[in-house]
Protein backbone atom coordinates (compact mmCIF):
# COMPACT_ATOMS: atom_id res chain seq x y z
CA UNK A 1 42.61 -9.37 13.88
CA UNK A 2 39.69 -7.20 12.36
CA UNK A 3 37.43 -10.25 12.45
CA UNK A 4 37.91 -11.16 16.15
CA UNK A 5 35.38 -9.94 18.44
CA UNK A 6 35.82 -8.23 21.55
CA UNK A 7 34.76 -11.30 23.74
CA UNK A 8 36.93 -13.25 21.91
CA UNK A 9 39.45 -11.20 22.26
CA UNK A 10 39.01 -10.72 26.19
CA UNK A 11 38.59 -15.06 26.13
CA UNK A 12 42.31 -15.30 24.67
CA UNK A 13 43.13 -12.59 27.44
CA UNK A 14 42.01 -14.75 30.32
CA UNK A 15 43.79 -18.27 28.97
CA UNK A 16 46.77 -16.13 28.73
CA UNK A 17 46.83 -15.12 32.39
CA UNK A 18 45.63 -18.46 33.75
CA UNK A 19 48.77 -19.97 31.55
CA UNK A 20 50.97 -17.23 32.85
CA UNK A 21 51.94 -16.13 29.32
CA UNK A 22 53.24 -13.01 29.80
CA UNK A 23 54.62 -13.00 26.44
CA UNK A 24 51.12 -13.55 25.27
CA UNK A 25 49.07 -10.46 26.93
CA UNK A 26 52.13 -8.18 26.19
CA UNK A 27 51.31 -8.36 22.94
CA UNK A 28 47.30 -7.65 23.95
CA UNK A 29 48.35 -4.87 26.00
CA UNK A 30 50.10 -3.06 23.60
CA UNK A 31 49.11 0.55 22.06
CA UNK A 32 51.27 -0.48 18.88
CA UNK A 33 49.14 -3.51 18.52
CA UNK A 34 47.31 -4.17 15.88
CA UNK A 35 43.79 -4.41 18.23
CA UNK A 36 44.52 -1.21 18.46
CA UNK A 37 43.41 0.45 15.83
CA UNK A 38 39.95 -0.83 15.12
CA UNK A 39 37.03 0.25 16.82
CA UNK A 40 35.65 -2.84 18.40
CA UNK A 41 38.60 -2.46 20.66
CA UNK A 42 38.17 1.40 21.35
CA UNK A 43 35.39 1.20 24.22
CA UNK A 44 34.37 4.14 26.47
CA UNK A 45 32.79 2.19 29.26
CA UNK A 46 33.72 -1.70 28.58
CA UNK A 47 33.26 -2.77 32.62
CA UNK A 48 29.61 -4.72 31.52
CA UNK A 49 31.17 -6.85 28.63
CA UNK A 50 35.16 -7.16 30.82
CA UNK A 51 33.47 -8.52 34.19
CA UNK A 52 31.89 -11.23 31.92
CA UNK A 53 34.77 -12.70 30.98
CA UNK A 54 37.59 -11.34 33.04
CA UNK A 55 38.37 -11.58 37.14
CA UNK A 56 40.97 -9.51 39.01
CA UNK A 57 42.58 -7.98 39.25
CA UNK A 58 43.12 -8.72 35.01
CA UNK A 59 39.93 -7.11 34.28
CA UNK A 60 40.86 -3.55 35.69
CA UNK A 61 44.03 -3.68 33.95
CA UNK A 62 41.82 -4.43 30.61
CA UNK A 63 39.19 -1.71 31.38
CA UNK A 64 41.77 0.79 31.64
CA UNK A 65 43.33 -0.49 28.49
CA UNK A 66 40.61 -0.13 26.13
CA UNK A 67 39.04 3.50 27.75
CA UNK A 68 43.04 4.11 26.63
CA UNK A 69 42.09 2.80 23.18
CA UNK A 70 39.11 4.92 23.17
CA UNK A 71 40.49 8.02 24.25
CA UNK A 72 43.80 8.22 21.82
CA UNK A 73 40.81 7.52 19.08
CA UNK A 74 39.78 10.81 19.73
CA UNK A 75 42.95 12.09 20.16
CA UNK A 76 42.38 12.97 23.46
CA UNK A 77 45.96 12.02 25.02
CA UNK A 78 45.85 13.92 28.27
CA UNK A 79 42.78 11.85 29.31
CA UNK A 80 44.76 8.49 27.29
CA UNK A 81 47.78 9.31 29.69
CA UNK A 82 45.97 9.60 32.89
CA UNK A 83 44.54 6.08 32.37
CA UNK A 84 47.46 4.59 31.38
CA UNK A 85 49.34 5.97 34.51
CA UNK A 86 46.55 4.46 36.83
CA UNK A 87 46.95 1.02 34.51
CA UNK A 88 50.75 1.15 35.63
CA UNK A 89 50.07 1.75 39.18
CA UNK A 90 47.89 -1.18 39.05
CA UNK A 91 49.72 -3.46 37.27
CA UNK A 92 52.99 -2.42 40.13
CA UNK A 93 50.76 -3.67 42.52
CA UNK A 94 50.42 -6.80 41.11
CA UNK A 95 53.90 -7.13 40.30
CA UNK A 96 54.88 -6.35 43.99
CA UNK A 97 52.09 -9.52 45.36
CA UNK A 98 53.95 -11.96 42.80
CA UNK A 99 56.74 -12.94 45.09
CA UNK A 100 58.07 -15.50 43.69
CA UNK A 101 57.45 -14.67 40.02
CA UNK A 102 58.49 -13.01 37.07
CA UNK A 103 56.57 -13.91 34.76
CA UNK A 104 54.42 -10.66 33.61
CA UNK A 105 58.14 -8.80 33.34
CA UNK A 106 56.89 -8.61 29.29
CA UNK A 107 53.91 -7.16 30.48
CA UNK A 108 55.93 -4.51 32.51
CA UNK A 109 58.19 -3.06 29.40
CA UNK A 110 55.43 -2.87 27.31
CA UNK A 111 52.62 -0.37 29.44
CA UNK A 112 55.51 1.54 30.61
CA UNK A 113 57.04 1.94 27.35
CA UNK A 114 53.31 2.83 26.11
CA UNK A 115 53.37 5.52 29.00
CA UNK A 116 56.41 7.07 28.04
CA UNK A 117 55.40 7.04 24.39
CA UNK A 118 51.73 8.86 25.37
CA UNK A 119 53.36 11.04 27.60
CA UNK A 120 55.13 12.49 24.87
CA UNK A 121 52.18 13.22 22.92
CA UNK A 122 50.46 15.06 25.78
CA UNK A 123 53.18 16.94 26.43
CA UNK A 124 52.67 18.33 23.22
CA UNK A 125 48.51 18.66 23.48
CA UNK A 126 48.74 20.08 26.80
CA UNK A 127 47.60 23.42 26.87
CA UNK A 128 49.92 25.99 28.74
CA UNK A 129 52.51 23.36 28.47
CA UNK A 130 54.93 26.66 28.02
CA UNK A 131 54.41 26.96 31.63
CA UNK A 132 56.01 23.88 33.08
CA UNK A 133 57.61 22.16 30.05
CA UNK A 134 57.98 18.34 30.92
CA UNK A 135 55.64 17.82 33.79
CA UNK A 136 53.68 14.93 32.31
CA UNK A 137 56.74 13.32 31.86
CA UNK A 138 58.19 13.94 34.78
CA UNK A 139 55.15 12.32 36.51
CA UNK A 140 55.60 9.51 34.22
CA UNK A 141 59.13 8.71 34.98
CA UNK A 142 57.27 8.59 38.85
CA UNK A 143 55.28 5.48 37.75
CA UNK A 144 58.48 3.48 35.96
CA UNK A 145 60.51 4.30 39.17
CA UNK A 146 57.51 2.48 40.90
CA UNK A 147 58.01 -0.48 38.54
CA UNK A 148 61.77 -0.59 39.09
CA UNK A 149 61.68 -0.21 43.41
CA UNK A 150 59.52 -3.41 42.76
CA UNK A 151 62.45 -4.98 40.46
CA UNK A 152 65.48 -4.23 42.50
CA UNK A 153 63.87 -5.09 45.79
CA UNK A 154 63.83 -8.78 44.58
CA UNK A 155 67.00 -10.73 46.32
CA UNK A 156 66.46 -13.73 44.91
CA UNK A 157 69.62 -14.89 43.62
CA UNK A 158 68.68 -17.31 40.25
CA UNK A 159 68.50 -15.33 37.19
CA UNK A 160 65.68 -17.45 35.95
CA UNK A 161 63.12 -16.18 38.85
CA UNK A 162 63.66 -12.43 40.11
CA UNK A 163 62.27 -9.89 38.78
CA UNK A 164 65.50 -7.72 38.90
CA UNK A 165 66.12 -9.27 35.82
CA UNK A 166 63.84 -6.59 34.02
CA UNK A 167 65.64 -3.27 35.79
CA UNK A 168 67.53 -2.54 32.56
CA UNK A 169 64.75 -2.39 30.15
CA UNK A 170 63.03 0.14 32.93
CA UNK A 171 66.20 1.85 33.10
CA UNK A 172 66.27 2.63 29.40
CA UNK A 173 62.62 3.96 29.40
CA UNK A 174 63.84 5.88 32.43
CA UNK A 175 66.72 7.13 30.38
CA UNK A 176 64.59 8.13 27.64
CA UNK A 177 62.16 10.45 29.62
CA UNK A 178 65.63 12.10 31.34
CA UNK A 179 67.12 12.89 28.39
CA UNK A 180 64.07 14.50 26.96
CA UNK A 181 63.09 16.89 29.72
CA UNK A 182 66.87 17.16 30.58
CA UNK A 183 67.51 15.86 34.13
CA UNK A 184 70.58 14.14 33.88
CA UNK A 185 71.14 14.05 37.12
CA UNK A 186 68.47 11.55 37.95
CA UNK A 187 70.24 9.05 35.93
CA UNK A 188 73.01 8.54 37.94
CA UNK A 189 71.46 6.24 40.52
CA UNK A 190 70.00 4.29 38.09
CA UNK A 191 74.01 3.99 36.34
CA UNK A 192 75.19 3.09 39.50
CA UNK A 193 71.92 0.02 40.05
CA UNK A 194 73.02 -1.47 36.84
CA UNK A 195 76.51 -1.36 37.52
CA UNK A 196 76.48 -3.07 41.06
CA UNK A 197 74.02 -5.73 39.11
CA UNK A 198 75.06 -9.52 39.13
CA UNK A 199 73.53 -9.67 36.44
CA UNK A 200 74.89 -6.59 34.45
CA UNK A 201 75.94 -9.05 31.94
CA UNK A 202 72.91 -10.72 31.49
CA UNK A 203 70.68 -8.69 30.56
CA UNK A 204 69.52 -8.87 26.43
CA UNK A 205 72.13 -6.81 24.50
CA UNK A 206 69.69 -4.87 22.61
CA UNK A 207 68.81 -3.59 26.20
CA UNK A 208 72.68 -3.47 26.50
CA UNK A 209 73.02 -1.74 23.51
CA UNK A 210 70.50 0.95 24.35
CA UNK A 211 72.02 1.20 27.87
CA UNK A 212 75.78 2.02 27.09
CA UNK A 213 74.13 4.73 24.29
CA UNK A 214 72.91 6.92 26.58
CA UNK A 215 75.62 6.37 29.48
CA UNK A 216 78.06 7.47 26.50
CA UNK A 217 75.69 10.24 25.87
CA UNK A 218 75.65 11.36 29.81
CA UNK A 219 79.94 11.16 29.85
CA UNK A 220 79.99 13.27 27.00
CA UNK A 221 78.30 15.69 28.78
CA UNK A 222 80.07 15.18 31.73
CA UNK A 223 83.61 15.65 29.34
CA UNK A 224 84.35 12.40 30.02
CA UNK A 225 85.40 11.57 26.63
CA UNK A 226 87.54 8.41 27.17
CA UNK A 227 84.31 6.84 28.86
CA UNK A 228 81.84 8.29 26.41
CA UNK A 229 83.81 6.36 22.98
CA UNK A 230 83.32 3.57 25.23
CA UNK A 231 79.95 3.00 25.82
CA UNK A 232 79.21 4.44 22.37
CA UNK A 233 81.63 2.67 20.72
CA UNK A 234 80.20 -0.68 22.52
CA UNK A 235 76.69 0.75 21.45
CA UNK A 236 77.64 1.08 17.77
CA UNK A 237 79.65 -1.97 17.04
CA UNK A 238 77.08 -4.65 18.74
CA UNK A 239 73.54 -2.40 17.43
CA UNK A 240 72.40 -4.78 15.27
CA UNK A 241 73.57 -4.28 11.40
CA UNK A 242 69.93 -3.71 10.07
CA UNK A 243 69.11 -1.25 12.56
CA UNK A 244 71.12 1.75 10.40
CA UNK A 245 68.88 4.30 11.86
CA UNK A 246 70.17 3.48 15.34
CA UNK A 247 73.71 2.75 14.30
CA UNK A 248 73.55 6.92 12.57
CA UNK A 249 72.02 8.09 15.79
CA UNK A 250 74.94 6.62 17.77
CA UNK A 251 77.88 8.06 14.96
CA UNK A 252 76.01 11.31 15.71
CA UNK A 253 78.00 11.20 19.56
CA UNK A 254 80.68 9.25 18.83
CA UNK A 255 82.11 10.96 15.61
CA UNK A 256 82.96 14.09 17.42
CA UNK A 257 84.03 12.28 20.30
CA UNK A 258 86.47 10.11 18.17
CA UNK A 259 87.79 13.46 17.04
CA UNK A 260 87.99 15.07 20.10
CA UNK A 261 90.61 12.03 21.18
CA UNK A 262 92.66 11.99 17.74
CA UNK A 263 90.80 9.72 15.88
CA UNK A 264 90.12 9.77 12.40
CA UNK A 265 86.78 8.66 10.92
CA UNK A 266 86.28 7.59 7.69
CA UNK A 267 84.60 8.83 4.64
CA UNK A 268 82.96 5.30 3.99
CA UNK A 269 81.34 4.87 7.97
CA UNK A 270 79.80 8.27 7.18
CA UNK A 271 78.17 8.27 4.07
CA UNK A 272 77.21 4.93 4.70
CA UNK A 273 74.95 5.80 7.88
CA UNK A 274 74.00 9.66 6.34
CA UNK A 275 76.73 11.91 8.45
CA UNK A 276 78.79 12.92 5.89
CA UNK A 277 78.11 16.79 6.81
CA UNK A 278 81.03 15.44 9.47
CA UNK A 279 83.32 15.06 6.47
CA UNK A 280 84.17 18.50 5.59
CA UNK A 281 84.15 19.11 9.46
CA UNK A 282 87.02 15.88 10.13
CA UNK A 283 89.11 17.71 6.96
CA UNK A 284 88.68 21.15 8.35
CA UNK A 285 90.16 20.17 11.80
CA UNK A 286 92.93 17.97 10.10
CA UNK A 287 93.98 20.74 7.95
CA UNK A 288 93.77 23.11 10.65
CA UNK A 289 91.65 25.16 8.17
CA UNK A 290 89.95 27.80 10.85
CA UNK A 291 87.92 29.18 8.20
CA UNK A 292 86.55 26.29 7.07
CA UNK A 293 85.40 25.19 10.61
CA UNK A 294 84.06 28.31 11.43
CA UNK A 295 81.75 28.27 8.19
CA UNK A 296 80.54 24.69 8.79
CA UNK A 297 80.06 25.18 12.02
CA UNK A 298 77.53 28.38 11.34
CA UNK A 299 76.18 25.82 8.52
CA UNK A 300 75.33 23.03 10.65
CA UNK A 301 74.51 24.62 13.84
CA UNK A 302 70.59 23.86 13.62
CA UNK A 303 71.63 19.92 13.11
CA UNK A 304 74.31 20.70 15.77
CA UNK A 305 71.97 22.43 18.77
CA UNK A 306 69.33 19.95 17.96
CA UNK A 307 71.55 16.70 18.78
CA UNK A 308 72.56 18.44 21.67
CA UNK A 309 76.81 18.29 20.17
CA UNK A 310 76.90 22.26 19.22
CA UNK A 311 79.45 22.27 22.32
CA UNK A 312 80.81 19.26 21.34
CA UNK A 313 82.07 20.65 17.96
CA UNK A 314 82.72 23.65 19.06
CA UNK A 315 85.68 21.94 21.81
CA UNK A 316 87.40 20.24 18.03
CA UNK A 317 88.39 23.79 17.27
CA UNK A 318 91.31 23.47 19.60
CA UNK A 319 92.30 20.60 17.95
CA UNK A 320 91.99 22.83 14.91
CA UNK A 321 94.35 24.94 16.53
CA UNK A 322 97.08 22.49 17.54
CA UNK A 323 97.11 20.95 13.86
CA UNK A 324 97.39 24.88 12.12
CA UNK A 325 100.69 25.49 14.35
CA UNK A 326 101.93 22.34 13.66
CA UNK A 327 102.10 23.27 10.37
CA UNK A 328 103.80 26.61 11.10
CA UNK A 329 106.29 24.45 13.02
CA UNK A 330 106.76 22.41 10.11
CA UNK A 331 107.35 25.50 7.57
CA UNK A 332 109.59 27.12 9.86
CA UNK A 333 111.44 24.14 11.21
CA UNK A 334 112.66 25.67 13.85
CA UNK A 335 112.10 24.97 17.76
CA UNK A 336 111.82 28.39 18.78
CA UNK A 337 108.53 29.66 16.96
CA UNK A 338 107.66 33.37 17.33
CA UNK A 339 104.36 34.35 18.29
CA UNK A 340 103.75 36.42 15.57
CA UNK A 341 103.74 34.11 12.72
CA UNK A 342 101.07 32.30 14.51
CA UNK A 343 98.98 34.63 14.94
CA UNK A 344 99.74 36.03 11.14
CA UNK A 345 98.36 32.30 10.58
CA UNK A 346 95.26 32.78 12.30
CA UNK A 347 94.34 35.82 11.22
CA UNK A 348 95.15 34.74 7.70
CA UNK A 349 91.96 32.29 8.32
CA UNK A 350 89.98 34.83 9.84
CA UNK A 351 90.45 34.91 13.13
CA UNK A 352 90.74 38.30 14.49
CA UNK A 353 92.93 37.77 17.51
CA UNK A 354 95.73 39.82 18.73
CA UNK A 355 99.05 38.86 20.31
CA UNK A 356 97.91 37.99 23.82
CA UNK A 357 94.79 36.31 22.04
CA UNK A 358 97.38 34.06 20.31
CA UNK A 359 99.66 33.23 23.53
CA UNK A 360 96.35 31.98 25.28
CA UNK A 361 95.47 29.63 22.61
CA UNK A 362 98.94 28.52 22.58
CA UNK A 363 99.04 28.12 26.61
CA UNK A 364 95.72 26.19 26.59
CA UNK A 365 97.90 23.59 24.12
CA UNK A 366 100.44 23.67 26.22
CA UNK A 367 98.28 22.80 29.28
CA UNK A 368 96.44 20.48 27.61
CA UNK A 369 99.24 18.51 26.55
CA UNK A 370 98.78 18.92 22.86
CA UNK A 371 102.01 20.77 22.59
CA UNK A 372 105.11 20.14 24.47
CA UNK A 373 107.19 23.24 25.24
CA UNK A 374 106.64 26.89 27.02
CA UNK A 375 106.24 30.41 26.09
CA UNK A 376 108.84 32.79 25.99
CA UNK A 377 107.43 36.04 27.19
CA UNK A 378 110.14 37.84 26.55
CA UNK A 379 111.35 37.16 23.21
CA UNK A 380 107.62 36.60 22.23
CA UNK A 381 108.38 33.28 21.11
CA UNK A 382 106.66 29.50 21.71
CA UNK A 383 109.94 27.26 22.38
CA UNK A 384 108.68 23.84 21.61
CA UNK A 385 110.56 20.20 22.61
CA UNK A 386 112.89 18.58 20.08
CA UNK A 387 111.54 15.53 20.68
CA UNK A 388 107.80 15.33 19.66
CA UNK A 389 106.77 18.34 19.84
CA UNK A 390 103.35 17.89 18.66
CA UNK A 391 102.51 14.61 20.08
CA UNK A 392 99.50 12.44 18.83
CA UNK A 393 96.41 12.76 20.08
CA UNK A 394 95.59 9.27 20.84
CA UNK A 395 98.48 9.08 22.69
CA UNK A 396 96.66 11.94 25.67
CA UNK A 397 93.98 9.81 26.11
């Protein structure tokens, strides 16, 4: 690649449009490429040498490629964004006067994935960016939504021709940007687009894969756990078995969630993928050890905040709760527990909570269905049901 000129390089360019090989100037298009890096590529004003060997509207897409090659070569990614944002609204024009093709779909994932990508690094160049946090972005996600109206307006039924075959990969990019300047909210349209697709199940399951991760991710924020070890569990089980680094990033959500429905992960998963700071936590909640959870939770709360699960982990402590008066239930064996030994219990770990402290743990159990039975106001006592009183986890979900 170092020896090829830059009219050869435009040449290949040119056969590659003519032949429709979108696969082909993908590759050419790309930031990540290899053209990329050398200098031959990185022109300031390459119209002269482009309208030589390039025609529209290819050539304007290539101009504003390599003025995006020179300007990250000076590290000048405000300026690299701006072209790349008018290369996408370009390029969407295109894609909108191909009717009846979908052939430069490859083309489409990779300038908007670029976009996102340099985006991200002018977020971070931008000066005052401590004024509105996330604007580039935003504006960026503004330019993929362009790319996916021009997807999802295509009817055409065979899977083969329209162009509504590429609205996941968008989706994901989409998904991406959300996440990061966190507006969750605008990603439930785009949910609902892929779920209404005929071809939801068609789409590449890498794409999939990437999909159902942050969907989990979105109904774990929205507590809704059953959905979120779901799509996570989906995500984790078909990421593909070299990819560890995704497969830890996806046990990052899903371990907590697991334990949040009863479930038990084990020691091997974790250290295999680098969690195992969840081990002590999973034995801490299982023992009902209070203290414990409270110390790894002050421990691990940079790791925690910065995965966005500190509230997560913080919701297992009730589970925490429900497993320390089961074992007060099992020391006493007796149905009528009084209130008093369970908070002794509590305290014992270090929780400094007084009587009325201790009833409204136990009636948020109750409510919650992790303990069967009532309180007993008057005799200061939790009466709890004969028959499986402490009922498994697994079993509420």
């Amino acid at each position: 690649m170092a020896f090829m000129t830059l009219a050869h390089f435009l040449q290949i360019l040119d056969r590659s449009w003519r032949n429709q090989d979108g696969n082909k100037i993908a590759q050419f298009m790309s930031l990540r490429h290899d053209h990329a890096k050398y200098p031959n590529y990185q022109v300031e004003q390459p119209e002269g040498l482009v309208d030589r060997f390039l025609t529209s509207p290819l050539d304007e897409l290539v101009c504003l490629h390599l003025k995006c090659l020179y300007s990250i070569s000076r590290d000048d990614f405000l300026m690299a964004y701006n072209l790349q944002s008018q290369l996408i609204q370009s390029f969407t024009k295109i894609l909108q006067a191909q009717k009846d093709e979908n052939w430069a779909l490859p083309i489409m994932f990779t300038v908007c994935s670029d976009l996102r990508l340099i985006a991200q690094r002018a977020e971070k160049q931008r000066v005052g960016a401590s004024e509105n946090p996330g604007e580039i972005l935003e504006k960026a996600a503004e330019c993929l939504m362009g790319c996916f109206r021009v997807c999802a307006a295509d009817n055409r039924s065979a899977e083969e021709d329209t162009k509504r075959i590429g609205m996941l990969g968008l989706v994901n990019q989409l998904f991406k940007v959300y996440f990061r300047i966190n507006k969750l909210h605008l990603c439930k349209p785009l949910i609902r687009a892929i779920e209404s697709s005929p071809f939801k199940e068609s789409f590449p399951l890498g794409q999939q894969v990437t999909y159902r991760y942050f969907v989990g991710r979105k109904a774990m924020y929205d507590s809704n756990y059953k959905a979120a070890d779901e799509y996570l569990t989906y995500a984790f089980q078909n990421c593909h078995r070299t990819s560890r680094k995704n497969k830890r990033l996806i046990l990052i959500y899903l371990v907590p969630i697991k334990m949040l429905l009863g479930y038990v992960p084990s020691r091997y998963v974790l250290e295999k993928y680098d969690v195992i700071q969840f081990w002590d936590l999973v034995q801490a909640v299982c023992q009902g050890n209070l203290r414990l959870f409270d110390e790894l939770l002050e421990q691990h709360e940079t790791f925690f905040i910065k995965c966005g699960i500190y509230l997560i982990v913080d919701k297992l402590k009730i589970v925490a709760y429900r497993n320390l008066f089961r074992k007060v239930y099992l020391i006493l064996n007796t149905h009528q527990i009084p209130v008093e030994s369970l908070q002794s219990a509590l305290e014992y770990l270090g929780q400094d909570v007084d009587l009325d402290e201790t009833q409204c743990i136990v009636a948020n159990l109750i409510y919650d269905g992790k303990i069967k039975g009532y309180i007993s106001h008057q005799h200061r006592k939790v009466v709890v049901s004969k028959q499986n009183p402490f009922p498994p986890l697994t079993s509420l979900t």
